[in-house]
C-alpha atoms as a PDB file:
ATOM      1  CA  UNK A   1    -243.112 -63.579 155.589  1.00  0.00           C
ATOM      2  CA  UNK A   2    -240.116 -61.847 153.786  1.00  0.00           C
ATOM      3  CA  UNK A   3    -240.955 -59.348 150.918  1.00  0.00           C
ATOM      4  CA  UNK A   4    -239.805 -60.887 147.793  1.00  0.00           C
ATOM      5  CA  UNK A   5    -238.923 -58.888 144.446  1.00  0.00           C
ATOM      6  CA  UNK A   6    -239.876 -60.531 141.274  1.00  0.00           C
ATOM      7  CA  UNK A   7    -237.859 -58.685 138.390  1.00  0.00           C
ATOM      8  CA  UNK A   8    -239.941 -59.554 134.800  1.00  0.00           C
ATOM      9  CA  UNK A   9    -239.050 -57.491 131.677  1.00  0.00           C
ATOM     10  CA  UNK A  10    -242.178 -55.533 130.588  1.00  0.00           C
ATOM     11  CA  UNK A  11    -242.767 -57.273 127.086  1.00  0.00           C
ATOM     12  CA  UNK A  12    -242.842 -60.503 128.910  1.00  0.00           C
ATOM     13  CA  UNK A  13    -244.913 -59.877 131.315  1.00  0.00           C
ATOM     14  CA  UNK A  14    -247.631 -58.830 128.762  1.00  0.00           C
ATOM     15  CA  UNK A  15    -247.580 -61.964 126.910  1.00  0.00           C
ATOM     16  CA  UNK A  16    -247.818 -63.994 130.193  1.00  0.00           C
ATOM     17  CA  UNK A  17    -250.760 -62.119 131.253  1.00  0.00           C
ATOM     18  CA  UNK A  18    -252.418 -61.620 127.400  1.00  0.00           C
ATOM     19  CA  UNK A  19    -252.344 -57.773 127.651  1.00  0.00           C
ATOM     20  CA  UNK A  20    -254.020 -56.049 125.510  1.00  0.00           C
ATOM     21  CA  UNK A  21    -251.407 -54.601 122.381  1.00  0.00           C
ATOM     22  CA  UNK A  22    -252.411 -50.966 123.945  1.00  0.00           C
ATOM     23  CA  UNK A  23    -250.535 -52.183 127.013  1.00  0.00           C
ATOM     24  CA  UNK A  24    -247.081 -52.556 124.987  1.00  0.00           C
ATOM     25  CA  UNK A  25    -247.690 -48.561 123.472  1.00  0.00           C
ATOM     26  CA  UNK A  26    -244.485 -47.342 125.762  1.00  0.00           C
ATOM     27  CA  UNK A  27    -242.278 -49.764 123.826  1.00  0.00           C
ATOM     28  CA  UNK A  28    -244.251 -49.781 120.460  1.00  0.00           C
ATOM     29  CA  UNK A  29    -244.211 -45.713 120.307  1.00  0.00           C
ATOM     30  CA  UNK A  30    -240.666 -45.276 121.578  1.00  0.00           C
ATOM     31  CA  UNK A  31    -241.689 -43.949 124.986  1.00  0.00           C
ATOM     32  CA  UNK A  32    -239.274 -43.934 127.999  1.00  0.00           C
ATOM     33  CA  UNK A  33    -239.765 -47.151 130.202  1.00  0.00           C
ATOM     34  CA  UNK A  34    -237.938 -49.352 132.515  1.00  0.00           C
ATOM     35  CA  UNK A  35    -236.280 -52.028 131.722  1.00  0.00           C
ATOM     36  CA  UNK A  36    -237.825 -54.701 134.077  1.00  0.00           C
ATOM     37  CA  UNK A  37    -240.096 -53.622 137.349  1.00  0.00           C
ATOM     38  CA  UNK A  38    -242.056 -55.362 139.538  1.00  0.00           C
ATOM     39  CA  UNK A  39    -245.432 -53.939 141.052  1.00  0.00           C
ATOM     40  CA  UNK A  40    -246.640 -55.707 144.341  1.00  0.00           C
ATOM     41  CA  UNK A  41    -249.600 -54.954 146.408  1.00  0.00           C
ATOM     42  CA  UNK A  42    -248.233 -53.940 150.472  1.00  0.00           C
ATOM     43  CA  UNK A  43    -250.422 -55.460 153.683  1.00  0.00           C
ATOM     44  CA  UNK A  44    -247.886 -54.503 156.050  1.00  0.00           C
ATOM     45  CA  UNK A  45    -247.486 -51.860 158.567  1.00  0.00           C
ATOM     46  CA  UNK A  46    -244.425 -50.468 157.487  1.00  0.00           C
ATOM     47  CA  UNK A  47    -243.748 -47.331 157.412  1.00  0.00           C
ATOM     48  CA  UNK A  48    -243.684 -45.909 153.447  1.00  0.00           C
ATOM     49  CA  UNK A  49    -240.099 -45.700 152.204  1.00  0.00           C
ATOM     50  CA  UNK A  50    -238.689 -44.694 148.963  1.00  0.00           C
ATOM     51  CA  UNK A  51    -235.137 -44.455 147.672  1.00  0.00           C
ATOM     52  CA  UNK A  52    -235.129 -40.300 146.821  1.00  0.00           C
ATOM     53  CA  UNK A  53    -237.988 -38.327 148.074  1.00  0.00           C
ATOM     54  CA  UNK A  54    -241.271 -38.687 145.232  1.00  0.00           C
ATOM     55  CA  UNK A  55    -242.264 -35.122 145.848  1.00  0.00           C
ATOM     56  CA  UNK A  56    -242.014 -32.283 142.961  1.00  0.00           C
ATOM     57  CA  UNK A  57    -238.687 -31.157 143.664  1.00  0.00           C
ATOM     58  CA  UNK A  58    -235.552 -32.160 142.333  1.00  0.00           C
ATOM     59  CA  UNK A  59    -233.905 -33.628 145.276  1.00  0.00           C
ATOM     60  CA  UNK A  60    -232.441 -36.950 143.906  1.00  0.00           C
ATOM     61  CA  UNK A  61    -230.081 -39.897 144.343  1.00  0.00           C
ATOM     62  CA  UNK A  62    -228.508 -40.700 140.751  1.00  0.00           C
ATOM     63  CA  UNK A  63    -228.376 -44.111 139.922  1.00  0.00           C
ATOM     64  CA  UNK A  64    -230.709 -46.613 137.605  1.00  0.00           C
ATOM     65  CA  UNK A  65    -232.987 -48.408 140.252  1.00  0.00           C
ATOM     66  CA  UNK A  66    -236.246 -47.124 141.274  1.00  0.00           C
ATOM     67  CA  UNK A  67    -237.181 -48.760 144.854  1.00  0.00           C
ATOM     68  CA  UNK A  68    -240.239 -47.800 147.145  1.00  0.00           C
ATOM     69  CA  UNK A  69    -242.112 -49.617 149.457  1.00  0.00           C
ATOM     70  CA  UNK A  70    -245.730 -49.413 150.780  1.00  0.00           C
ATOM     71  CA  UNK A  71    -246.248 -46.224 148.900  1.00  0.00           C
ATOM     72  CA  UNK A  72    -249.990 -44.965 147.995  1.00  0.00           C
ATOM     73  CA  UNK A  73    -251.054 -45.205 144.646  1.00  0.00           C
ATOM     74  CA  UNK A  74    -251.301 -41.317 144.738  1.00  0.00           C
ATOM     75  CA  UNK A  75    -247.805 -40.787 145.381  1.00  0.00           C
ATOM     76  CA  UNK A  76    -246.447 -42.840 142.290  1.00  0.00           C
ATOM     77  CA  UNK A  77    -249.107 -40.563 140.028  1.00  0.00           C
ATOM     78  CA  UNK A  78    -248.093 -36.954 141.960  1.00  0.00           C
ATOM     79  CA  UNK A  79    -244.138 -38.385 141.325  1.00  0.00           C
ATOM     80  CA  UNK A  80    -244.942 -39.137 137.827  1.00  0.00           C
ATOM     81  CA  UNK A  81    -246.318 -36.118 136.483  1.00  0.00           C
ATOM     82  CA  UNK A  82    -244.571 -33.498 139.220  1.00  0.00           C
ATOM     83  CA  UNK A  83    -247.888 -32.589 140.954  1.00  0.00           C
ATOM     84  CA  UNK A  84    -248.081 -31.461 144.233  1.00  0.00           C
ATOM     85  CA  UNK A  85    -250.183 -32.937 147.379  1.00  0.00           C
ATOM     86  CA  UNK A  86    -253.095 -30.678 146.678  1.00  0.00           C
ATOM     87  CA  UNK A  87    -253.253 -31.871 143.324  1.00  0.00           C
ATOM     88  CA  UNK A  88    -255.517 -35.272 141.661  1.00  0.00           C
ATOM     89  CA  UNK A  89    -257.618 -35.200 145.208  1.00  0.00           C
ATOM     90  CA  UNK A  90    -260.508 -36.105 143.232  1.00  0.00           C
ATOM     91  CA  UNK A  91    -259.850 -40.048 142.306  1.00  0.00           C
ATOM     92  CA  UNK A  92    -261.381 -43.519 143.213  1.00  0.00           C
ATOM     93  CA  UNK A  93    -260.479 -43.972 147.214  1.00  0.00           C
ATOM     94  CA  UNK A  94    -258.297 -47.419 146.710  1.00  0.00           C
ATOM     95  CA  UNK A  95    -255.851 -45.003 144.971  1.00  0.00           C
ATOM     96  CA  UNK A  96    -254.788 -43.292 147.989  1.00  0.00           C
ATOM     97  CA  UNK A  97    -255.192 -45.639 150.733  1.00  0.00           C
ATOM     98  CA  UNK A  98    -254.094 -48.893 148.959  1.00  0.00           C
ATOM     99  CA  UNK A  99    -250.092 -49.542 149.108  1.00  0.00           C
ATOM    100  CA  UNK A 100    -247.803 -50.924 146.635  1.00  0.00           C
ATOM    101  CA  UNK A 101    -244.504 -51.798 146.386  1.00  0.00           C
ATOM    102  CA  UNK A 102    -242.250 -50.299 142.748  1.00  0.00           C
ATOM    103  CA  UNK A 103    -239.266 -51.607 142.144  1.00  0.00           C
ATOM    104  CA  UNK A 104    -237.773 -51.074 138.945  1.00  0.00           C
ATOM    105  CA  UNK A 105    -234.515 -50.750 136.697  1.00  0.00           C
ATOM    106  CA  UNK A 106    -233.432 -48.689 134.051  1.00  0.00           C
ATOM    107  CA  UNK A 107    -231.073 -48.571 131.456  1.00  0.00           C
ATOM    108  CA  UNK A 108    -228.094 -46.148 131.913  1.00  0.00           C
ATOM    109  CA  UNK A 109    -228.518 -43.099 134.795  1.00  0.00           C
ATOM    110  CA  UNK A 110    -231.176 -41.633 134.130  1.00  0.00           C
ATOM    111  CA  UNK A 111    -231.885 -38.126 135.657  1.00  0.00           C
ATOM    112  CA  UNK A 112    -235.246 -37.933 138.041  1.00  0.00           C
ATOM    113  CA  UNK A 113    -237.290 -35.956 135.321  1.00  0.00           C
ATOM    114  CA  UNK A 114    -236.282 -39.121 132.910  1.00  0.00           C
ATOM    115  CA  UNK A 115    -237.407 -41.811 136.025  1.00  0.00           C
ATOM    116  CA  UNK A 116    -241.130 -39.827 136.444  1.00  0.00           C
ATOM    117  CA  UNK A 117    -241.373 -40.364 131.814  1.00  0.00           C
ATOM    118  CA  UNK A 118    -240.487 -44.189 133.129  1.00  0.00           C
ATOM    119  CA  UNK A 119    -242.810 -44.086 135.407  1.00  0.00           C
ATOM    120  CA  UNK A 120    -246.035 -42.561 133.482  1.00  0.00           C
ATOM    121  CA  UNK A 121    -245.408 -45.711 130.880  1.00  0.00           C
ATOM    122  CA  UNK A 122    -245.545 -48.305 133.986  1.00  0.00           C
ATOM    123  CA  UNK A 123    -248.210 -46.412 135.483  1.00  0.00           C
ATOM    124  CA  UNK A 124    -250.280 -46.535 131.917  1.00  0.00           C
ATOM    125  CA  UNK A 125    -249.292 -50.244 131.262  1.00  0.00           C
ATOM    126  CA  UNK A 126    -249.958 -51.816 135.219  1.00  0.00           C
ATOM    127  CA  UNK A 127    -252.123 -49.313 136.051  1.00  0.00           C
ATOM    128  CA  UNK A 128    -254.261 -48.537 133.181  1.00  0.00           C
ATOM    129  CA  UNK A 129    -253.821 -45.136 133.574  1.00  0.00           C
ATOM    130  CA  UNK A 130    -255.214 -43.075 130.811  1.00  0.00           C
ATOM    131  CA  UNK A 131    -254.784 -39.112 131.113  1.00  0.00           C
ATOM    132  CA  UNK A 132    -255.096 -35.703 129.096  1.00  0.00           C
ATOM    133  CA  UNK A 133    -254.437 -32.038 130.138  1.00  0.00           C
ATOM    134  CA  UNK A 134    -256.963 -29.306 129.734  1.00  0.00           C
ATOM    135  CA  UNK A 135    -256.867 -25.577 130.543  1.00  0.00           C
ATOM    136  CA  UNK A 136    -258.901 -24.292 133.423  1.00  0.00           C
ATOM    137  CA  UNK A 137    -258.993 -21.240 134.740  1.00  0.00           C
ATOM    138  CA  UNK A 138    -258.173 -21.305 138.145  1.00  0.00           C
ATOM    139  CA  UNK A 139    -257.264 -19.029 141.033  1.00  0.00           C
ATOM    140  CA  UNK A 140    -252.819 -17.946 140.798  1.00  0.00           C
ATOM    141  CA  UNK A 141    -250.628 -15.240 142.437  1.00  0.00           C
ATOM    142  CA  UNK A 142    -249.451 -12.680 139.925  1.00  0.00           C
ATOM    143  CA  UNK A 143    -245.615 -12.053 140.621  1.00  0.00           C
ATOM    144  CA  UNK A 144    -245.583  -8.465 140.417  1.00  0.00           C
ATOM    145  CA  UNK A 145    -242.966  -5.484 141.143  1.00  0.00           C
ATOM    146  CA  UNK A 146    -242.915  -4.059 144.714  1.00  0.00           C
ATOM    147  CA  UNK A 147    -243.184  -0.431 145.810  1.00  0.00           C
ATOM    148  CA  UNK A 148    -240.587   1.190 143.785  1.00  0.00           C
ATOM    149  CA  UNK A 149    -241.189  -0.916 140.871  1.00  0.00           C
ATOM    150  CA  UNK A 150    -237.166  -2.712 140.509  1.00  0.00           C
ATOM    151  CA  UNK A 151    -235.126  -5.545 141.452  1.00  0.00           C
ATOM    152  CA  UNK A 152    -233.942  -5.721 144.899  1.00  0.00           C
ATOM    153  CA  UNK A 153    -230.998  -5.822 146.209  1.00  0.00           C
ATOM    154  CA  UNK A 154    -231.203 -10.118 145.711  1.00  0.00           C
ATOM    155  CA  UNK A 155    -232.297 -10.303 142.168  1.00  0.00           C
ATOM    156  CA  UNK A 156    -229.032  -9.057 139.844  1.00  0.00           C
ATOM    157  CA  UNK A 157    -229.333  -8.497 136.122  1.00  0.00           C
ATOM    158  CA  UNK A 158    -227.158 -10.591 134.264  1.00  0.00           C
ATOM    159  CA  UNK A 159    -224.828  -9.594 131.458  1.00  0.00           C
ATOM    160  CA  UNK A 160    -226.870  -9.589 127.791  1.00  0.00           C
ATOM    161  CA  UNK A 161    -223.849 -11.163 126.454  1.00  0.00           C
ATOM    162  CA  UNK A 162    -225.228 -14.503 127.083  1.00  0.00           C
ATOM    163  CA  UNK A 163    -222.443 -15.561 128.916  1.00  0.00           C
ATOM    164  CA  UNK A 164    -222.191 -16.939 132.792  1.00  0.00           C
ATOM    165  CA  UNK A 165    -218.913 -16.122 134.071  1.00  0.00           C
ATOM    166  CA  UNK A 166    -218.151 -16.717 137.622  1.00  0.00           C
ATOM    167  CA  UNK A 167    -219.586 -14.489 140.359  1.00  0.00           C
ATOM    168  CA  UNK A 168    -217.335 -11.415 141.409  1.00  0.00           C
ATOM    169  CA  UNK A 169    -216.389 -11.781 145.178  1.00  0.00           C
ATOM    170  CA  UNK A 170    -218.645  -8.766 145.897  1.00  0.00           C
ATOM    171  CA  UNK A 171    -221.304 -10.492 144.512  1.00  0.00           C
ATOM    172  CA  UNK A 172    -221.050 -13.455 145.781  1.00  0.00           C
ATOM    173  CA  UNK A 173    -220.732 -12.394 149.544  1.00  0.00           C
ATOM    174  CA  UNK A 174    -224.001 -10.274 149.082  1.00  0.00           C
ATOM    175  CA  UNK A 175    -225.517 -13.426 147.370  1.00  0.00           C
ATOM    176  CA  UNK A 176    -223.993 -16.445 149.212  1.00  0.00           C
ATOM    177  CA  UNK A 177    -224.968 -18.473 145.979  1.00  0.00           C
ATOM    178  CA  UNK A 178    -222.444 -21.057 146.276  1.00  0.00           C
ATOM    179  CA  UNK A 179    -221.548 -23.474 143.042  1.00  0.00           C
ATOM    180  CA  UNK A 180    -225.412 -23.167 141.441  1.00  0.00           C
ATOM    181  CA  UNK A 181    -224.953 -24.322 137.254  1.00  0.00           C
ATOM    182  CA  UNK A 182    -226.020 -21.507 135.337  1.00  0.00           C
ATOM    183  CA  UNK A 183    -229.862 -21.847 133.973  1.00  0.00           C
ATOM    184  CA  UNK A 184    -230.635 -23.565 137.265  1.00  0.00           C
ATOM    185  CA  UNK A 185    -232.693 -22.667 140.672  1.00  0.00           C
ATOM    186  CA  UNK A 186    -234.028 -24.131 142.899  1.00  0.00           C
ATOM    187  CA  UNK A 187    -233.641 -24.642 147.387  1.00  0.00           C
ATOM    188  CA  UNK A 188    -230.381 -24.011 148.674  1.00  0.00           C
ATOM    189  CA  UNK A 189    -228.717 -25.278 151.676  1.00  0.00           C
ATOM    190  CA  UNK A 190    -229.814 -23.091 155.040  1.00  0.00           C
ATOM    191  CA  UNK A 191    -227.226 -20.657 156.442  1.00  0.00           C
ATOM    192  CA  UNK A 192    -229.295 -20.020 159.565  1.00  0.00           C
ATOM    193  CA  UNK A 193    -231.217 -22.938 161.376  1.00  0.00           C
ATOM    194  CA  UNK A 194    -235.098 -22.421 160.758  1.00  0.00           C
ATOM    195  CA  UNK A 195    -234.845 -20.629 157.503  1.00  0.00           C
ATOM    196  CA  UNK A 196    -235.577 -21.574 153.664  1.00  0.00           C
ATOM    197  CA  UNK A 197    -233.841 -20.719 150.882  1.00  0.00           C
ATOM    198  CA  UNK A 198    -234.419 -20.456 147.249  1.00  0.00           C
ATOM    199  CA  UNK A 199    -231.388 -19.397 144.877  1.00  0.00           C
ATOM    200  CA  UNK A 200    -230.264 -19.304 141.192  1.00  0.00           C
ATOM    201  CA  UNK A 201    -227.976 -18.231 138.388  1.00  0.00           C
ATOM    202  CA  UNK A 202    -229.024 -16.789 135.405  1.00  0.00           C
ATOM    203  CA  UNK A 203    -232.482 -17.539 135.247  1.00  0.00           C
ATOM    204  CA  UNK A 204    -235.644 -16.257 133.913  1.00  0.00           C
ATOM    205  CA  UNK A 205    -238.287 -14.368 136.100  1.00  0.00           C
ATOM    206  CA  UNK A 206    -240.393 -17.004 134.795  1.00  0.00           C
ATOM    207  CA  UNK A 207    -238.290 -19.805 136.287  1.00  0.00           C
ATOM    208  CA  UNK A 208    -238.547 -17.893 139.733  1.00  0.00           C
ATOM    209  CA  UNK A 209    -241.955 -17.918 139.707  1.00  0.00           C
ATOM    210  CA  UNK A 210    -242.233 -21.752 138.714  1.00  0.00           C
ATOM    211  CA  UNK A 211    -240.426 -22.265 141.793  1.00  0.00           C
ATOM    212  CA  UNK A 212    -242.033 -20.733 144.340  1.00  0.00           C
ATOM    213  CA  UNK A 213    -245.236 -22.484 144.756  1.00  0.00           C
ATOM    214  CA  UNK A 214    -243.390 -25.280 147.408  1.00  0.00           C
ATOM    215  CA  UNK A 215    -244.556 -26.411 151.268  1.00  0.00           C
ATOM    216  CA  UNK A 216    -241.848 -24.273 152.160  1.00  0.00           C
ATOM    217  CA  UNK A 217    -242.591 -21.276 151.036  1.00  0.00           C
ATOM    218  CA  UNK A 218    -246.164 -21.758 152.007  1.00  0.00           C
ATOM    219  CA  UNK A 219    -247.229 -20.420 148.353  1.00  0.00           C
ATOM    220  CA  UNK A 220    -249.869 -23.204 147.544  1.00  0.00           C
ATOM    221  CA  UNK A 221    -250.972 -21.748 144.017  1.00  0.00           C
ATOM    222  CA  UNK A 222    -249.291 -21.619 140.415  1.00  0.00           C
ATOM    223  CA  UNK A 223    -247.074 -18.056 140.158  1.00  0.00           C
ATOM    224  CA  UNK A 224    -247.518 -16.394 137.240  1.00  0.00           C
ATOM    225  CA  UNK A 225    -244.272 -13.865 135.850  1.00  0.00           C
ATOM    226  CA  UNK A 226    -246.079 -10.495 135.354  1.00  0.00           C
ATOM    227  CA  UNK A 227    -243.176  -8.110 136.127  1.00  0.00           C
ATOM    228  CA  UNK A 228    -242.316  -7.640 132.649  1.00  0.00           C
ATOM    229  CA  UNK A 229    -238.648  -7.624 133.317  1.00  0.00           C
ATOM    230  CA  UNK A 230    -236.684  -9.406 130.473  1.00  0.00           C
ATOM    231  CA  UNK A 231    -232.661 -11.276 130.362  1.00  0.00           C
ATOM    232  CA  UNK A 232    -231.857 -13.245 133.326  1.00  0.00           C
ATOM    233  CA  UNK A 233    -231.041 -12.974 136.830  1.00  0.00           C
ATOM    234  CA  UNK A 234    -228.817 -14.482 139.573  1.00  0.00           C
ATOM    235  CA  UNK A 235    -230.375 -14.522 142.965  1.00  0.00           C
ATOM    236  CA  UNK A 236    -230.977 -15.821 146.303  1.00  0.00           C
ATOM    237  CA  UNK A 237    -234.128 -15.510 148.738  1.00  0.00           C
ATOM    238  CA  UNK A 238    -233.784 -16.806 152.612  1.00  0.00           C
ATOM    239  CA  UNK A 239    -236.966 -16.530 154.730  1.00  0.00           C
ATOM    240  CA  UNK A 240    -237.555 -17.716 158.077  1.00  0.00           C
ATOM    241  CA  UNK A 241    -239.354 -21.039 158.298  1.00  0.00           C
ATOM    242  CA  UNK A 242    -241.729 -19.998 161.487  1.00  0.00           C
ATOM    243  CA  UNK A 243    -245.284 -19.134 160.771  1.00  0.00           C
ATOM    244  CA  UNK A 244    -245.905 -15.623 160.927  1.00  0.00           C
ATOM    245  CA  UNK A 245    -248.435 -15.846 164.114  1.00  0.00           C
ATOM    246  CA  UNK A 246    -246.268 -18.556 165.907  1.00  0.00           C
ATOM    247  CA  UNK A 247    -245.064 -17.159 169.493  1.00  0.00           C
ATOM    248  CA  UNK A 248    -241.387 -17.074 169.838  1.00  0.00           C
ATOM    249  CA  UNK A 249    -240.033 -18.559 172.933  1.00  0.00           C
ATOM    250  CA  UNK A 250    -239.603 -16.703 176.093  1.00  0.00           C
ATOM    251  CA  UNK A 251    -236.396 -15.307 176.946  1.00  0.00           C
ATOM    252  CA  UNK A 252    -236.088 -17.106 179.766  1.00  0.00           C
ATOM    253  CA  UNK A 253    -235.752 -20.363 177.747  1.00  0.00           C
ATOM    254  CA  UNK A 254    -232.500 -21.044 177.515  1.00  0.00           C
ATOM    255  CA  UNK A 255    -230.931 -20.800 174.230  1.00  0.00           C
ATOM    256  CA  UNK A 256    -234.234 -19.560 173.048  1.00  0.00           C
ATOM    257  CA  UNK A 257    -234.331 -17.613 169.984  1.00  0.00           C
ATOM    258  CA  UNK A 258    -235.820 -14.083 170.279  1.00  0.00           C
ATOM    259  CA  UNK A 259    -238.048 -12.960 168.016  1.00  0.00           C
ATOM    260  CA  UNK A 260    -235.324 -10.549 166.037  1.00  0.00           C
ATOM    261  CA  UNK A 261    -233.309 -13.906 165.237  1.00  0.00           C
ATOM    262  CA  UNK A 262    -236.315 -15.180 163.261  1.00  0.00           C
ATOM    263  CA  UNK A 263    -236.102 -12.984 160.216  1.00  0.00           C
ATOM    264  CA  UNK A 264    -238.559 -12.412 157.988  1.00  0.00           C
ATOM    265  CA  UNK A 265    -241.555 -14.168 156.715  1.00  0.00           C
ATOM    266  CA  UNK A 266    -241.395 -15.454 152.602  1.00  0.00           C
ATOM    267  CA  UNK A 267    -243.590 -12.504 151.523  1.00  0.00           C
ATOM    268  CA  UNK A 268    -241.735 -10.053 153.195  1.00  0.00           C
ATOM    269  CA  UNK A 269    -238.777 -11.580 152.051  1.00  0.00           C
ATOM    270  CA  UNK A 270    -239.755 -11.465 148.813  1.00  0.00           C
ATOM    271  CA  UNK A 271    -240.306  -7.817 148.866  1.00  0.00           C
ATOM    272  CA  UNK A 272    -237.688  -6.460 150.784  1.00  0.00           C
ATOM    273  CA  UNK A 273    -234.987  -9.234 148.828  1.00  0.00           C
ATOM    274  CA  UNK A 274    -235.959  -9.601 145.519  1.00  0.00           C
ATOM    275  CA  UNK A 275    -238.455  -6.291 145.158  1.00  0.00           C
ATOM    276  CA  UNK A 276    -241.126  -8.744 144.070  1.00  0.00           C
ATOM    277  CA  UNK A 277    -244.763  -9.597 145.302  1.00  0.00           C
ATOM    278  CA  UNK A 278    -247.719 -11.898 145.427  1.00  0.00           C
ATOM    279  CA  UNK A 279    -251.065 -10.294 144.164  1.00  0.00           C
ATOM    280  CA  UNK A 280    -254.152 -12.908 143.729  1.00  0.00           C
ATOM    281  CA  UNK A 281    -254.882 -13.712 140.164  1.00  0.00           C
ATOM    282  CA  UNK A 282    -257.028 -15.818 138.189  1.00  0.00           C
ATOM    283  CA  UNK A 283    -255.615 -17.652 134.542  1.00  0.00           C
ATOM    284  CA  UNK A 284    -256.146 -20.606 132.607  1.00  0.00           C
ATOM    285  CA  UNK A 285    -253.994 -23.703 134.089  1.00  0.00           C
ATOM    286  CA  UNK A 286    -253.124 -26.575 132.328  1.00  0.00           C
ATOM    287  CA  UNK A 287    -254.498 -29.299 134.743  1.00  0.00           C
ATOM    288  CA  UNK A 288    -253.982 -33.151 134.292  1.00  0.00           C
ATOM    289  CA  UNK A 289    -257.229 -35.194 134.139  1.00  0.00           C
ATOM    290  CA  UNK A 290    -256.719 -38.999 134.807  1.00  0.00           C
ATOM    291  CA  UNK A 291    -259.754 -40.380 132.397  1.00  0.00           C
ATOM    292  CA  UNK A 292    -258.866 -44.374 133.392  1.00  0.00           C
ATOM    293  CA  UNK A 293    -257.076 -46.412 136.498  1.00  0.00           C
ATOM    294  CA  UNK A 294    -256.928 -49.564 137.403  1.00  0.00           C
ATOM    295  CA  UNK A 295    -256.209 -51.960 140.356  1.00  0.00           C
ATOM    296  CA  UNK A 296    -252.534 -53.770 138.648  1.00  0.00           C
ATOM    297  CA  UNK A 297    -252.895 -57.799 138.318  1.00  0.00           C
ATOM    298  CA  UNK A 298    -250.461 -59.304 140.348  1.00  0.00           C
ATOM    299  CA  UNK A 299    -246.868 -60.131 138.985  1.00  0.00           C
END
């Protein structure tokens, strides 16, 4: 049988079903929702499909429709409020092996930070989802300064006139930063097959560190900025994407790479690109708590 859609504006769909008045607080308080969405439960055996990736990161295809299909509970929360897959492993089981189906509309183009505010208010109103944030203390990596305590040759001070002007051509072929908006960073297109890479332009130490923790990099803990450098920075990092242990291939496989064409590993990178490092750490983390959530009524 065919999936079918059924588009409902929110406020109707409360007074056909008698919500609760808590279930209208998104409109009543002034909070980002959609404008109409439809939540279905998903029997099938499709394969989950969504129409920009619902991870943490900021790939994104701009437009005003939300669409995914036979998605896990889970991933609609971790989309919502940024979290990563080791995060909210503690919930009810339905919520990550039961599948639903969003579809949804909003008003304008909203960027994918604004579609996750949209989606905590569906999530709260179809979902019941009730939440608060406490601090914990939990285990981090301190980013520190490497051996001879500065920047590498990566990590460039930026003027302290507050101003981004474009990068000089020396610069830019040590950096290969490519058109990156100032106050932004984030992953950057490979140059080399089987590498990552992490660049941006004039940004914090702090906004490095926020970055890091990614599947990429293989960082799987919060990064804390304790390298007491101030102003901003432009930057790129490239690492090679093969575990450190992993055998090369033989040189007898044709067009095999050798173990020099793998560069090196993120940490190493790190240190030998940006002069930075990863010491273990313990500080208080905000972590979200999800106090309610509920199985959605159908449309």
């Amino acid at each position: 049988m065919p999936r079918r859609w059924l588009h409902v504006p929110l406020a109707i769909l409360a007074v056909l079903t008698a919500a609760p008045a808590a279930a209208l607080f998104a409109q009543a308080s002034g909070a980002a929702s959609f404008e109409v969405a439809s939540v279905r439960r998903d029997t099938s055996n499709d394969p989950p499909t969504s129409r920009f990736p619902l991870g943490p990161g900021d790939a994104y295809v701009p437009g005003n429709l939300f669409v995914a299909a036979n998605q896990p509970v889970i991933a609609y929360l971790r989309f919502a409020y940024k979290l990563g897959q080791g995060d909210l492993l503690d919930l009810a089981g339905w919520v990550y092996s039961e599948t639903f189906d969003i579809e949804a509309r909003a008003v304008g183009n909203p960027t994918k930070d604004q579609m996750r505010a949209m989606m905590r208010s569906l999530l709260a109103y179809r979902f019941k989802v009730r939440t608060h944030t406490e601090k914990q203390p939990k285990p981090v990596f301190d980013l520190v300064l490497a051996g001879n305590r500065k920047p590498g040759p990566r990590l460039v001070a930026d003027p302290e006139d507050g101003s981004c002007p474009g990068l000089s051509a020396a610069l830019n072929a040590r950096l290969q930063l490519g058109p990156v908006p100032c106050g932004a960073a984030g992953p950057l297109g490979a140059i080399q097959p089987g590498t990552g890479r992490l660049g941006g332009r004039r940004v914090t130490i702090a906004q490095i560190a926020g970055i890091l923790k990614n599947p990429f990099t293989g960082v799987d803990r919060p990064v804390v900025d304790r390298t007491g450098l101030s102003g901003t920075f432009d930057f790129t990092l490239e690492w090679s994407l093969v575990p450190d242990n992993a055998q090369p291939p033989g040189p007898n496989q044709p067009g095999a790479p050798q173990a020099q064409d793998a560069g090196p590993g993120f940490r190493e990178a790190l240190q030998k690109q940006l002069g930075l490092k990863l010491t273990s750490g313990s500080a208080p983390v905000e972590v979200l708590i999800i106090d309610q959530i509920q199985r959605p009524e159908e449309n």
